[in-house]
C-alpha atoms as a PDB file:
ATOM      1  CA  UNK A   1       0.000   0.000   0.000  1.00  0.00           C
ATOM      2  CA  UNK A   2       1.474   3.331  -0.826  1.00  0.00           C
ATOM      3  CA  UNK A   3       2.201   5.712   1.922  1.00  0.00           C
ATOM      4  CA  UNK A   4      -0.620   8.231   3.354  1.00  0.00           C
ATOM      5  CA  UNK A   5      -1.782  11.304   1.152  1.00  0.00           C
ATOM      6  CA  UNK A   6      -0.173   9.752  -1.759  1.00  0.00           C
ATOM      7  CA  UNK A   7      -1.486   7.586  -4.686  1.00  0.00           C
ATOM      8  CA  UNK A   8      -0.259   5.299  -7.352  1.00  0.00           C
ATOM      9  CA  UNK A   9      -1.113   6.809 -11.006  1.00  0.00           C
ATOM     10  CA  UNK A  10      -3.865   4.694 -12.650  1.00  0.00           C
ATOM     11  CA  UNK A  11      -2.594   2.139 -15.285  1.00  0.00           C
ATOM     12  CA  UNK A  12      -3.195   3.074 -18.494  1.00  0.00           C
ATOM     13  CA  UNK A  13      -6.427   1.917 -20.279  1.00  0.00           C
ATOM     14  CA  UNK A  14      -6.635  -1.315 -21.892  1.00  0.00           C
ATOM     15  CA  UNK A  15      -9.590  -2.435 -24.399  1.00  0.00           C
ATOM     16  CA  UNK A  16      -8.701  -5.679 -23.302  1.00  0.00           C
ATOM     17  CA  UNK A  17      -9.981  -5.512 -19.860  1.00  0.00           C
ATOM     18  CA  UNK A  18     -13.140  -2.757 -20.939  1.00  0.00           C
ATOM     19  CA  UNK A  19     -15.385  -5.996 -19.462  1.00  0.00           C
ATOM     20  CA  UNK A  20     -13.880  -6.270 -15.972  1.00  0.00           C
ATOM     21  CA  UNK A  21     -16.154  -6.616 -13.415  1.00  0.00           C
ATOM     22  CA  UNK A  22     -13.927  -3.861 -11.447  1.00  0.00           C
ATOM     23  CA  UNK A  23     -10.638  -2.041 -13.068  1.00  0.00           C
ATOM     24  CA  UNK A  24      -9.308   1.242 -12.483  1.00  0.00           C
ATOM     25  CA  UNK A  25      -8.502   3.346 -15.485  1.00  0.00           C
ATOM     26  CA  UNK A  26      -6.918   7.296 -16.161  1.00  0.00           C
ATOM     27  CA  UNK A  27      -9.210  10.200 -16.198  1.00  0.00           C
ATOM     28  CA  UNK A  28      -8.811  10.523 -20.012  1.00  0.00           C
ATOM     29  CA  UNK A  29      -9.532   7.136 -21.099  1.00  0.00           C
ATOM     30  CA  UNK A  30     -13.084   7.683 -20.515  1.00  0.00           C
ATOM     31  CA  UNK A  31     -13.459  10.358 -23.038  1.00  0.00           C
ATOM     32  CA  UNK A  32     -14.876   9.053 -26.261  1.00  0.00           C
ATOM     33  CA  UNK A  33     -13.600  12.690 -28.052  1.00  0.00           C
ATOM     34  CA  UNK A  34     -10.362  14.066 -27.367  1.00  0.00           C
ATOM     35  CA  UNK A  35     -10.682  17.336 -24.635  1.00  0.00           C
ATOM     36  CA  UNK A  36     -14.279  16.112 -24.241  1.00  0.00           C
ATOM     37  CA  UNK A  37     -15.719  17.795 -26.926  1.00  0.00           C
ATOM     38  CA  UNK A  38     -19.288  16.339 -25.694  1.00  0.00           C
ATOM     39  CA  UNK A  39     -20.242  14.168 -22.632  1.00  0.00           C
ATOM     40  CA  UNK A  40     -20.095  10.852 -21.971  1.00  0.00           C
ATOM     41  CA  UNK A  41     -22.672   8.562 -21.723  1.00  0.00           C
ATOM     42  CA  UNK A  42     -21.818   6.016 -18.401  1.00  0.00           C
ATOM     43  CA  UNK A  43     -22.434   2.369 -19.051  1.00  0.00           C
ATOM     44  CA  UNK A  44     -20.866   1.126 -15.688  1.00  0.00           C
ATOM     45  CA  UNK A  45     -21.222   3.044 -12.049  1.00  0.00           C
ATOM     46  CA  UNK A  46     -17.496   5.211 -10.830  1.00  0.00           C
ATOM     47  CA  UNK A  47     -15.719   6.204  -8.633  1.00  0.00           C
ATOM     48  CA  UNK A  48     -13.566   9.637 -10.301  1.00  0.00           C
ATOM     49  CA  UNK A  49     -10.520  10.649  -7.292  1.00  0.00           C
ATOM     50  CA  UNK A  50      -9.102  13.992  -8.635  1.00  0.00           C
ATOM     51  CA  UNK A  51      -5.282  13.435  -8.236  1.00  0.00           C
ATOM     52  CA  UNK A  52      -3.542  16.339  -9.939  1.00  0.00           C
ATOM     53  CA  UNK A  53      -4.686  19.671 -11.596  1.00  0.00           C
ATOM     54  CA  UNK A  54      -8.249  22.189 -11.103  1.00  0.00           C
ATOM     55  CA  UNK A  55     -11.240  22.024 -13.028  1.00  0.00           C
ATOM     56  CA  UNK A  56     -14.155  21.762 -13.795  1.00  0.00           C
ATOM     57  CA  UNK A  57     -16.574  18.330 -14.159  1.00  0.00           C
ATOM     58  CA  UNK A  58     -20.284  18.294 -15.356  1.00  0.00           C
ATOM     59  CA  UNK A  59     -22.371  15.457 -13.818  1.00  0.00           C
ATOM     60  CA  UNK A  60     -25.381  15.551 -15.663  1.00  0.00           C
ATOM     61  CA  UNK A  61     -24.967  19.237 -16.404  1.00  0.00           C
ATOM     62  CA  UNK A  62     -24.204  20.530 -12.649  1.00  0.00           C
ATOM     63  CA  UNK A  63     -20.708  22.247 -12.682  1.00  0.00           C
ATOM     64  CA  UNK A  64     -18.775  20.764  -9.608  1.00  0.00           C
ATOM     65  CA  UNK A  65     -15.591  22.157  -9.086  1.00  0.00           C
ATOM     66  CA  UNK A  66     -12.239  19.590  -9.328  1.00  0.00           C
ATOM     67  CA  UNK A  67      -9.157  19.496  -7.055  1.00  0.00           C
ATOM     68  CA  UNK A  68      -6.432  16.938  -5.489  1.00  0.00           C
ATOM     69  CA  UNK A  69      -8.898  14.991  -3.050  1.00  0.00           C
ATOM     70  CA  UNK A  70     -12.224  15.956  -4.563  1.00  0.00           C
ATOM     71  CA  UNK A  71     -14.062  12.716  -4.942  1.00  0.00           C
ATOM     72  CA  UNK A  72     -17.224  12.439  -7.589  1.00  0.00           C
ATOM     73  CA  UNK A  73     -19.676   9.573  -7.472  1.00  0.00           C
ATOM     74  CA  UNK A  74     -20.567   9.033 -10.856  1.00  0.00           C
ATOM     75  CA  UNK A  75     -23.923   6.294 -11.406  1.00  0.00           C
ATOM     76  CA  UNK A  76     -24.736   4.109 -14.838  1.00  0.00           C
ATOM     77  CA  UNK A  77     -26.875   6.331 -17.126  1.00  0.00           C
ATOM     78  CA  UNK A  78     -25.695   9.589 -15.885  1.00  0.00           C
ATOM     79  CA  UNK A  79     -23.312  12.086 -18.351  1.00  0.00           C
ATOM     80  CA  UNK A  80     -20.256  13.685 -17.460  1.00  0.00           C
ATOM     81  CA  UNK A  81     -17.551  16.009 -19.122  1.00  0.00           C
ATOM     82  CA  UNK A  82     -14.633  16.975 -17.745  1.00  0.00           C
ATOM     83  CA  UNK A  83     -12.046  19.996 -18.462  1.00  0.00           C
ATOM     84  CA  UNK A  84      -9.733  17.251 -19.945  1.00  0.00           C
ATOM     85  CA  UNK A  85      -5.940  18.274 -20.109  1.00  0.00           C
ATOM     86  CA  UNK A  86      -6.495  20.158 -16.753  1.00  0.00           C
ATOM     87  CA  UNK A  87      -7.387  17.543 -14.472  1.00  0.00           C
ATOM     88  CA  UNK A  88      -5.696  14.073 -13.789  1.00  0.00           C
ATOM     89  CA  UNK A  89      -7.859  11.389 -12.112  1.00  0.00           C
ATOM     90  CA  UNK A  90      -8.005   7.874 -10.940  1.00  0.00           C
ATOM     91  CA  UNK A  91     -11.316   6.231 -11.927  1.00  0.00           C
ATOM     92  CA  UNK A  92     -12.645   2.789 -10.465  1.00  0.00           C
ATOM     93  CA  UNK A  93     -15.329   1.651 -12.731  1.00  0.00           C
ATOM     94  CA  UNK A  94     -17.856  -1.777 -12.008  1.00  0.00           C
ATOM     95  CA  UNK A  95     -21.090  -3.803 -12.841  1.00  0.00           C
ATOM     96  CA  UNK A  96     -23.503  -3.505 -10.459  1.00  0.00           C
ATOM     97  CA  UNK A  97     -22.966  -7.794  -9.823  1.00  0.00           C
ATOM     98  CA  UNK A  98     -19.636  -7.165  -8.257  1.00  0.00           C
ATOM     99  CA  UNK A  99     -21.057  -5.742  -5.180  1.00  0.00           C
ATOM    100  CA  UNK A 100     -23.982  -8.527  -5.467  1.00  0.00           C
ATOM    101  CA  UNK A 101     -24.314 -10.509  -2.021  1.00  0.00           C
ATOM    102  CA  UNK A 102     -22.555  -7.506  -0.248  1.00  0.00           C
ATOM    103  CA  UNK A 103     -23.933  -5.901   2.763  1.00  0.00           C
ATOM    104  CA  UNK A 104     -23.420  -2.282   1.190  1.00  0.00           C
ATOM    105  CA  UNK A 105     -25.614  -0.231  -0.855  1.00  0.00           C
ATOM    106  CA  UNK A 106     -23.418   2.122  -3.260  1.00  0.00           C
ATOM    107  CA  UNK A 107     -26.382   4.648  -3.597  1.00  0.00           C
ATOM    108  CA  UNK A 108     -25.681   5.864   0.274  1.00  0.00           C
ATOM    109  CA  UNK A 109     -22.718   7.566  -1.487  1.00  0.00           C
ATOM    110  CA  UNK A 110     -23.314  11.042  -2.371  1.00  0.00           C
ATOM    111  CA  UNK A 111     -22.167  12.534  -5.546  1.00  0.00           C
ATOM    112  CA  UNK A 112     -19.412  14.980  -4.345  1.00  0.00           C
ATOM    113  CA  UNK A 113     -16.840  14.913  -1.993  1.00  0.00           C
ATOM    114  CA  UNK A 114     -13.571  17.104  -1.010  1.00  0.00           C
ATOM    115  CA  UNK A 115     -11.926  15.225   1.331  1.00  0.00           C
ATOM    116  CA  UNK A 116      -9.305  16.357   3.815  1.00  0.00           C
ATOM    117  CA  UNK A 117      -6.947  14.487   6.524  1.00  0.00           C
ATOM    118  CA  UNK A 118      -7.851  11.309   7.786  1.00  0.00           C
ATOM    119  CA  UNK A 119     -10.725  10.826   5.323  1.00  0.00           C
ATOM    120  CA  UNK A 120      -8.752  11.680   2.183  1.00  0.00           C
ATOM    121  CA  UNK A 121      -5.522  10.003   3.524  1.00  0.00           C
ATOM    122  CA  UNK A 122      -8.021   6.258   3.689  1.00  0.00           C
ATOM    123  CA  UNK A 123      -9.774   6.647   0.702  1.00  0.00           C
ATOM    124  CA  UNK A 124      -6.590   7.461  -1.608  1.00  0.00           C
ATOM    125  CA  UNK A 125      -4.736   4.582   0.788  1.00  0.00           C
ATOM    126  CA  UNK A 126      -7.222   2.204  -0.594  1.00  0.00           C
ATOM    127  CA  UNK A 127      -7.999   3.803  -4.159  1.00  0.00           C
ATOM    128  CA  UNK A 128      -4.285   2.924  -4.427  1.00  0.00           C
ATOM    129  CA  UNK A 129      -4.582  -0.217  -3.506  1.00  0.00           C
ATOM    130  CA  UNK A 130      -7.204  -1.143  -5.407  1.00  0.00           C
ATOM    131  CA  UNK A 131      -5.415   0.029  -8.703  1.00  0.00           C
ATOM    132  CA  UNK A 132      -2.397  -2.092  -7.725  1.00  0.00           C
ATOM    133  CA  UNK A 133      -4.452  -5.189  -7.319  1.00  0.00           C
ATOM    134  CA  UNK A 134      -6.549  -4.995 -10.366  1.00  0.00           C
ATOM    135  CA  UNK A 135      -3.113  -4.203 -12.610  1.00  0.00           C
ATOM    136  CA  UNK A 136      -1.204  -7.333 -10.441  1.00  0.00           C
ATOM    137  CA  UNK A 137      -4.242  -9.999 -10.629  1.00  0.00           C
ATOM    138  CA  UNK A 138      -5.919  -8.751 -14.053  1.00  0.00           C
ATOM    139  CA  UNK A 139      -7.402 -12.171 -15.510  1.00  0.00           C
ATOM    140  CA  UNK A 140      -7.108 -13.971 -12.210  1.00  0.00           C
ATOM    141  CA  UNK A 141     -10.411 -14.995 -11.234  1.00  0.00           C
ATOM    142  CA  UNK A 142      -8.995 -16.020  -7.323  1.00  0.00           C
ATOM    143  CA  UNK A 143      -8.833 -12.683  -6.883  1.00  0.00           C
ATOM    144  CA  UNK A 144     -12.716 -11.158  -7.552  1.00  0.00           C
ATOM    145  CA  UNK A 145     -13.447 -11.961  -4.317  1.00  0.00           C
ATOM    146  CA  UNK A 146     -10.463  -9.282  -2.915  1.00  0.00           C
ATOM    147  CA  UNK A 147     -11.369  -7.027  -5.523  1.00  0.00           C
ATOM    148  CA  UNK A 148     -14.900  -7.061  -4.894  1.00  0.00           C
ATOM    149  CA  UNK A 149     -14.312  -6.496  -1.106  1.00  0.00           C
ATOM    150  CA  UNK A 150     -11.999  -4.107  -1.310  1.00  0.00           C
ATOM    151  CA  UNK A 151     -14.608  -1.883  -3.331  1.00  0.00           C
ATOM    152  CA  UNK A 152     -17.314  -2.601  -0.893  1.00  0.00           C
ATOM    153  CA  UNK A 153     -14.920  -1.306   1.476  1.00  0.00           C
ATOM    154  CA  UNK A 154     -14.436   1.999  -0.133  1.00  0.00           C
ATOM    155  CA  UNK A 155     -17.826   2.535  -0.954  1.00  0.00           C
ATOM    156  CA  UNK A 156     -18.659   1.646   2.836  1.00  0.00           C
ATOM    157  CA  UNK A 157     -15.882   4.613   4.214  1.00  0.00           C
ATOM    158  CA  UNK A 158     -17.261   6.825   1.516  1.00  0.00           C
ATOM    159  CA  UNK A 159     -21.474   6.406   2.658  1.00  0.00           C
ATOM    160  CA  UNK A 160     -20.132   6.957   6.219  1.00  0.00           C
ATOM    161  CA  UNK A 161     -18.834  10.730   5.533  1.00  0.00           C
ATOM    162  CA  UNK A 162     -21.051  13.443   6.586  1.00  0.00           C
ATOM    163  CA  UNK A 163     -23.435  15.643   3.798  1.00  0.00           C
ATOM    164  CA  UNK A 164     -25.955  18.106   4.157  1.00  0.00           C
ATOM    165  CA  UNK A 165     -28.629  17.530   6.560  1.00  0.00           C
ATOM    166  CA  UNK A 166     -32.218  17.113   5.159  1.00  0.00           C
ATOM    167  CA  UNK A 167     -35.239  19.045   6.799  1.00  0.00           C
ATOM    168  CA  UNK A 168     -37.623  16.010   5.943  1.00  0.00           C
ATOM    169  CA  UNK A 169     -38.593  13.994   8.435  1.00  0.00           C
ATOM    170  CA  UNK A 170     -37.436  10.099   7.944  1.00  0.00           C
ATOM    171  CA  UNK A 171     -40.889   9.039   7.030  1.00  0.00           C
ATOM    172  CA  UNK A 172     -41.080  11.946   3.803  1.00  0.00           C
ATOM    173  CA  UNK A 173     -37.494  10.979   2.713  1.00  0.00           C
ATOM    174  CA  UNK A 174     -38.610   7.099   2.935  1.00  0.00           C
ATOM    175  CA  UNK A 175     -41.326   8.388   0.650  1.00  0.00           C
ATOM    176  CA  UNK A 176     -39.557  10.260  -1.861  1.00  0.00           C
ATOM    177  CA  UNK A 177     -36.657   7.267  -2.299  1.00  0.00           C
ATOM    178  CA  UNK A 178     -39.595   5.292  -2.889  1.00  0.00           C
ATOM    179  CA  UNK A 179     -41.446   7.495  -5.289  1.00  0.00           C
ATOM    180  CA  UNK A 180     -37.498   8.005  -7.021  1.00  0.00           C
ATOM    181  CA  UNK A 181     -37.371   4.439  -7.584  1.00  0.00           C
ATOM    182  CA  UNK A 182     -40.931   4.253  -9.298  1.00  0.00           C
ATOM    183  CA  UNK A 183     -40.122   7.118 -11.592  1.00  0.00           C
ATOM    184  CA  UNK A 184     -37.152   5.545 -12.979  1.00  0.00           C
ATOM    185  CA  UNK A 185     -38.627   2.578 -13.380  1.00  0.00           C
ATOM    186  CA  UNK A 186     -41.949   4.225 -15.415  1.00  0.00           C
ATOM    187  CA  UNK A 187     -40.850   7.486 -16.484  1.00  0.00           C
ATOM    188  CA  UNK A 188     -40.728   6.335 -19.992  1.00  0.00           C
ATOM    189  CA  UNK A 189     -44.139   5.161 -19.655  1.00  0.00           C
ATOM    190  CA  UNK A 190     -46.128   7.875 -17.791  1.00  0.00           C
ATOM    191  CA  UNK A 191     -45.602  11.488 -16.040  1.00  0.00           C
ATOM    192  CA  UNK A 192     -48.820  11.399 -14.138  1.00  0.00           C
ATOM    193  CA  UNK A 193     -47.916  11.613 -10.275  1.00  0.00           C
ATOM    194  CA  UNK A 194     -51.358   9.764  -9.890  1.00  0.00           C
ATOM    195  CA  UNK A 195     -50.032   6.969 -11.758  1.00  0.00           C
ATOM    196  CA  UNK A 196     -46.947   7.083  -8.859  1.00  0.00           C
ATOM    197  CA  UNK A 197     -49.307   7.723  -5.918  1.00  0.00           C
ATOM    198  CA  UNK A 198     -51.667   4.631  -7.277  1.00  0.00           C
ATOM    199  CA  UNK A 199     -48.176   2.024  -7.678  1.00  0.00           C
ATOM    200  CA  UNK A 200     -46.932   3.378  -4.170  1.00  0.00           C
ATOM    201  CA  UNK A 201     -50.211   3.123  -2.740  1.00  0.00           C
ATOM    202  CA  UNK A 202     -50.574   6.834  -1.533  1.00  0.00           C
ATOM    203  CA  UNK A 203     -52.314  10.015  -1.899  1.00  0.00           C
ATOM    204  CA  UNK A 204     -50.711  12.484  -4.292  1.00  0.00           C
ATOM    205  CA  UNK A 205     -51.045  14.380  -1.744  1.00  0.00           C
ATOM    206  CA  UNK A 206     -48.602  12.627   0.616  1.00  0.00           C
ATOM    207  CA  UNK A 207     -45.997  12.004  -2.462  1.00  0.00           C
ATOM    208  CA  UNK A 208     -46.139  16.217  -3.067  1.00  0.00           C
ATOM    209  CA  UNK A 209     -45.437  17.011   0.826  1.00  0.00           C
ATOM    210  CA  UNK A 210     -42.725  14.651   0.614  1.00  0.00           C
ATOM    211  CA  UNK A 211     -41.072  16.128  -2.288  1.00  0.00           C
ATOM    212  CA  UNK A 212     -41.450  19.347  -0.873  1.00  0.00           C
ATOM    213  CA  UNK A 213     -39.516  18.817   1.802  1.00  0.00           C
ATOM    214  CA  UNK A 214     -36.766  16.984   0.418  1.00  0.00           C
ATOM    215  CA  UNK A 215     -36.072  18.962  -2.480  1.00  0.00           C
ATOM    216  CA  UNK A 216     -38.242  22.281  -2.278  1.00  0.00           C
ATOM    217  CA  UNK A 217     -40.726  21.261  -5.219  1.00  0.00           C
ATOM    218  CA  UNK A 218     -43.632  19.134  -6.182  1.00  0.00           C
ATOM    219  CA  UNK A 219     -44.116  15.708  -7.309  1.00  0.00           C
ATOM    220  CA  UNK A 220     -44.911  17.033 -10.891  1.00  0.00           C
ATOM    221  CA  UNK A 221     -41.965  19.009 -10.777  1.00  0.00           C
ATOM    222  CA  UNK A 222     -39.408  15.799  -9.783  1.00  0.00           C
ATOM    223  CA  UNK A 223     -41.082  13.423 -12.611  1.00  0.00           C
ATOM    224  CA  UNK A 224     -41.058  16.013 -15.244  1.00  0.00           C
ATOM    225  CA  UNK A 225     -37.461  16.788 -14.362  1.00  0.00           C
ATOM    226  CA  UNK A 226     -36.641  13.661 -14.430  1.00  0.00           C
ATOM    227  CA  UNK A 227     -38.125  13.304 -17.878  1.00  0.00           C
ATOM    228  CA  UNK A 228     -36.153  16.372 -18.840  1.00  0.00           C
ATOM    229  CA  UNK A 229     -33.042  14.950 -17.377  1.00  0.00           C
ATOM    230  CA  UNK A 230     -32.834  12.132 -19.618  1.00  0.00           C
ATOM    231  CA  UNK A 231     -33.522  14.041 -22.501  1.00  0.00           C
ATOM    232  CA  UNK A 232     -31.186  16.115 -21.954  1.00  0.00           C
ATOM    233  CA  UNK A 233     -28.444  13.180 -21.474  1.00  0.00           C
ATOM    234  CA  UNK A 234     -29.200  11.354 -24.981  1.00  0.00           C
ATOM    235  CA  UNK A 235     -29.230  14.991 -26.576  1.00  0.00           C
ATOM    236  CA  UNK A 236     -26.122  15.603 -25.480  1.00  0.00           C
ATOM    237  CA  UNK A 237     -24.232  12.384 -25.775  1.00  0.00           C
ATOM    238  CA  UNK A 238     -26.112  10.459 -28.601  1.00  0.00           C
ATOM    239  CA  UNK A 239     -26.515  11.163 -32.450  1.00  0.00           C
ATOM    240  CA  UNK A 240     -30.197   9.574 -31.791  1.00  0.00           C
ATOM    241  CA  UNK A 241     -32.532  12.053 -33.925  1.00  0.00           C
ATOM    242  CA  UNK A 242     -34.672  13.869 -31.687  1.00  0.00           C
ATOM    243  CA  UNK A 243     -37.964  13.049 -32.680  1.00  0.00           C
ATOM    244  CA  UNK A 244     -37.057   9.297 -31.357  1.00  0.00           C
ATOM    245  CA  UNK A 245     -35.829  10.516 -28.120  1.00  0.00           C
ATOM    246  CA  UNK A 246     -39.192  11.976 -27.965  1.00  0.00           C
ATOM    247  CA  UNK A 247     -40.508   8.752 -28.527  1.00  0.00           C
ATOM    248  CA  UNK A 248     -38.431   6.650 -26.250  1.00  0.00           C
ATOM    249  CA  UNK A 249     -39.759   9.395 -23.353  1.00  0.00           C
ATOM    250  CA  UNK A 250     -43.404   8.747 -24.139  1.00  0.00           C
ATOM    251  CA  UNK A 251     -43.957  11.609 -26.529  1.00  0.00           C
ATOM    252  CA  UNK A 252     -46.344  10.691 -29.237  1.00  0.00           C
ATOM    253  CA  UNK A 253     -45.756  13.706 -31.278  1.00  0.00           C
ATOM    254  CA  UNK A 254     -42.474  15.570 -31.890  1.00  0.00           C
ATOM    255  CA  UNK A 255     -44.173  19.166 -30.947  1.00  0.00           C
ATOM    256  CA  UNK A 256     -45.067  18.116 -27.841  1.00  0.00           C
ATOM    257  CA  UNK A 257     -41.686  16.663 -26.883  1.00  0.00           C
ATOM    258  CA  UNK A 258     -39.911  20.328 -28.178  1.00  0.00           C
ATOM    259  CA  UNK A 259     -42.681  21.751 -26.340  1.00  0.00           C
ATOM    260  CA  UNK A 260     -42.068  19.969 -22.953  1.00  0.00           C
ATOM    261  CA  UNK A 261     -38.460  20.342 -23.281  1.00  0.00           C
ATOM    262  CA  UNK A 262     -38.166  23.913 -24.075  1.00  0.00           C
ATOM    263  CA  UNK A 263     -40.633  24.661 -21.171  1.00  0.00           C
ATOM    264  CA  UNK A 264     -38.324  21.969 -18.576  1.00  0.00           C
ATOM    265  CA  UNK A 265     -34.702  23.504 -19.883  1.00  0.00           C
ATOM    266  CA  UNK A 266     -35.587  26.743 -21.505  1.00  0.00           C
ATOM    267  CA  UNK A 267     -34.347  26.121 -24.669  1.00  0.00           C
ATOM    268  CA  UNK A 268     -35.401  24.143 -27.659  1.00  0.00           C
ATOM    269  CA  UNK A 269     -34.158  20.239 -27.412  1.00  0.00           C
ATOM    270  CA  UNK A 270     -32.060  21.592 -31.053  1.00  0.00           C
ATOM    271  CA  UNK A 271     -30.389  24.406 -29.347  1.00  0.00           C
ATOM    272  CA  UNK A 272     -29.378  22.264 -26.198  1.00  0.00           C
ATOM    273  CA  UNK A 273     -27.644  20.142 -28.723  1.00  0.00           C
ATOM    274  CA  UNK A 274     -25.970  22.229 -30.609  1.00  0.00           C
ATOM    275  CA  UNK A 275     -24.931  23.517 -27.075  1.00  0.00           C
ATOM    276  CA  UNK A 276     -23.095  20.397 -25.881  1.00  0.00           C
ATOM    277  CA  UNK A 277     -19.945  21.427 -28.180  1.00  0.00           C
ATOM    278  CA  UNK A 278     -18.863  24.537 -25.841  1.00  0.00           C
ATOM    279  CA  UNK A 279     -15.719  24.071 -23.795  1.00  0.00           C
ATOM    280  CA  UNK A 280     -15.931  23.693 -20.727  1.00  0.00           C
ATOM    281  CA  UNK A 281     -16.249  25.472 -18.341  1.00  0.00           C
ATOM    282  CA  UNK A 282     -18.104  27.514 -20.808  1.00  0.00           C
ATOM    283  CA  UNK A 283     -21.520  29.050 -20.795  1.00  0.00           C
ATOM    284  CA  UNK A 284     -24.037  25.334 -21.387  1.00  0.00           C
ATOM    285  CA  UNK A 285     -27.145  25.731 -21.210  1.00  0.00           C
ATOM    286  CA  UNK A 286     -28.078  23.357 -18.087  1.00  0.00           C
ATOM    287  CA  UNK A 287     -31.418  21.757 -17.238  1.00  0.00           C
ATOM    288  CA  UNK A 288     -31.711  21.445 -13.643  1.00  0.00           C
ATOM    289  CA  UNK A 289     -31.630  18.324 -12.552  1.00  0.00           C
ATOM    290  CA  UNK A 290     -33.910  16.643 -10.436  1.00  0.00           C
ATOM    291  CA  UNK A 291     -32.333  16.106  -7.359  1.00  0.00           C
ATOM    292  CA  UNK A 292     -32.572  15.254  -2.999  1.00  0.00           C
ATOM    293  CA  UNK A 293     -31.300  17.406  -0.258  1.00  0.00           C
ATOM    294  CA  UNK A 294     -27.987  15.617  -0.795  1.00  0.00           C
ATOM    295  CA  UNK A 295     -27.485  16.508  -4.293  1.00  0.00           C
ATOM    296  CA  UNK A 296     -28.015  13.019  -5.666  1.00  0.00           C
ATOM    297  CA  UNK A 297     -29.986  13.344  -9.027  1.00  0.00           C
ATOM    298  CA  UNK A 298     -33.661  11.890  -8.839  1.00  0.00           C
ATOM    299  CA  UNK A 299     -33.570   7.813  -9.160  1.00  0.00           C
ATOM    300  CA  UNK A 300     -29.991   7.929 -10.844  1.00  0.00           C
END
């Protein structure tokens, strides 16, 4: 294990081990575009340790400032663009089955962390260690187990740091987790918070105060944002033609999907894309996405 406050530079990406159930890669190797002309599309949840350099990062559009120790928690399906040369990283990546059977739950970890003494000494201790093990045992299947407990581990340490306390009581944030996990399994489908209150087997009522006090707005607001969200992901790091992204959101008819999106974001879906070439940190035009009194992004 290297010595506190220090860590190991990632090995350098290798298509040969892109199906790993863990790995650790560089910073860069994530960008499909060189200086990350356009975000990123994540197939496989991360964890991104800033090790050299300040920047910038967008995680699904929200600006989050990058230094030695800042630590982003970045979830399958989300986007993310970074300042590129600027910033040097270490990046664990994983399937959600390596953690299967493991008492930890990744989504306790919030989305942004600096860390400082103790805490940032551990985590880049075992970051570290990590990337020396999956570089010494690549291809050794003895060694998932360590690998796979070693990233519990760190996701464990990282749940257990402190974030911003909530003003909703335990029984509204219980509810709006819940009602989280029915949007993103239905917002496709429907943006009718009835539809949510009926599956949940609540008022809408009940799913609106909780929302409230988690994130400051209504139920409608969180599924439609949601909605928007996504959009605004596959608009900015997809080809797909908008009129099927429309479709794939539950919009029957192209005008109402520009409608809905330029009334969500503020700008028409063709301007957002055109958008998503600017440098960062430049002037994008974000949505604002849906997201808890920790920061985490609705359901993502």
């Amino acid at each position: 294990m290297v010595s506190s406050g220090q860590l190991s530079p990632a090995p350098p990406g290798n298509p040969a081990t892109a199906s790993a159930e863990i790995d650790t890669v560089a910073l860069g190797d994530l960008a499909s575009e060189p200086r990350w002309r356009r975000p990123v599309l994540l197939d496989r949840d991360l964890l991104v340790l800033t090790t050299g350099g300040h920047g910038t990062a967008e995680l699904d559009f929200r600006a989050l400032p990058c230094r030695p120790g800042t630590l982003l928690r970045v979830r399958t399906g989300q986007v993310l663009r970074c300042a590129g040369p600027q910033l040097d990283a270490t990046v664990v990546r994983w399937d959600p089955a390596a953690l299967r059977g493991l008492d930890v739950d990744p989504d306790a970890v919030g989305p942004w962390f600096q860390l400082a003494g103790e805490d940032e000494d551990a985590v880049i201790n075992e970051v570290s260690q990590l990337a020396v093990d999956c570089q010494r045992h690549r291809g050794v299947a003895t060694a998932r187990g360590l690998l796979r407990h070693q990233l519990a581990v760190l996701l464990l340490r990282l749940s257990l740091l402190p974030e911003r306390a909530s003003r909703a009581t335990r029984a509204e944030a219980a509810t709006f987790h819940r009602l989280c996990r029915e949007v993103e399994r239905g917002y496709q489908h429907t943006r009718r918070v009835e539809d949510y209150a009926d599956r949940l087997g609540c008022s809408v009522r009940t799913l609106t105060r909780a929302c409230l006090a988690v994130t400051g707005r209504s139920a409608k607001q969180v599924v439609d944002e949601r909605v928007a969200l996504q959009a605004s992901r596959l608009l900015a790091a997809t080809d797909e033609p908008i009129a099927r992204i429309g479709r794939r959101l539950g919009f029957s008819e192209p005008t109402n999907f520009g409608r809905f999106f330029t009334r969500e974001v503020g700008v028409s879906p063709g301007a957002f894309r055109a958008a998503r070439e600017q440098p960062l940190p430049g002037p994008l035009v974000r949505p604002r996405p849906p997201a808890d009194a920790t920061g985490r992004p609705c359901g993502a």
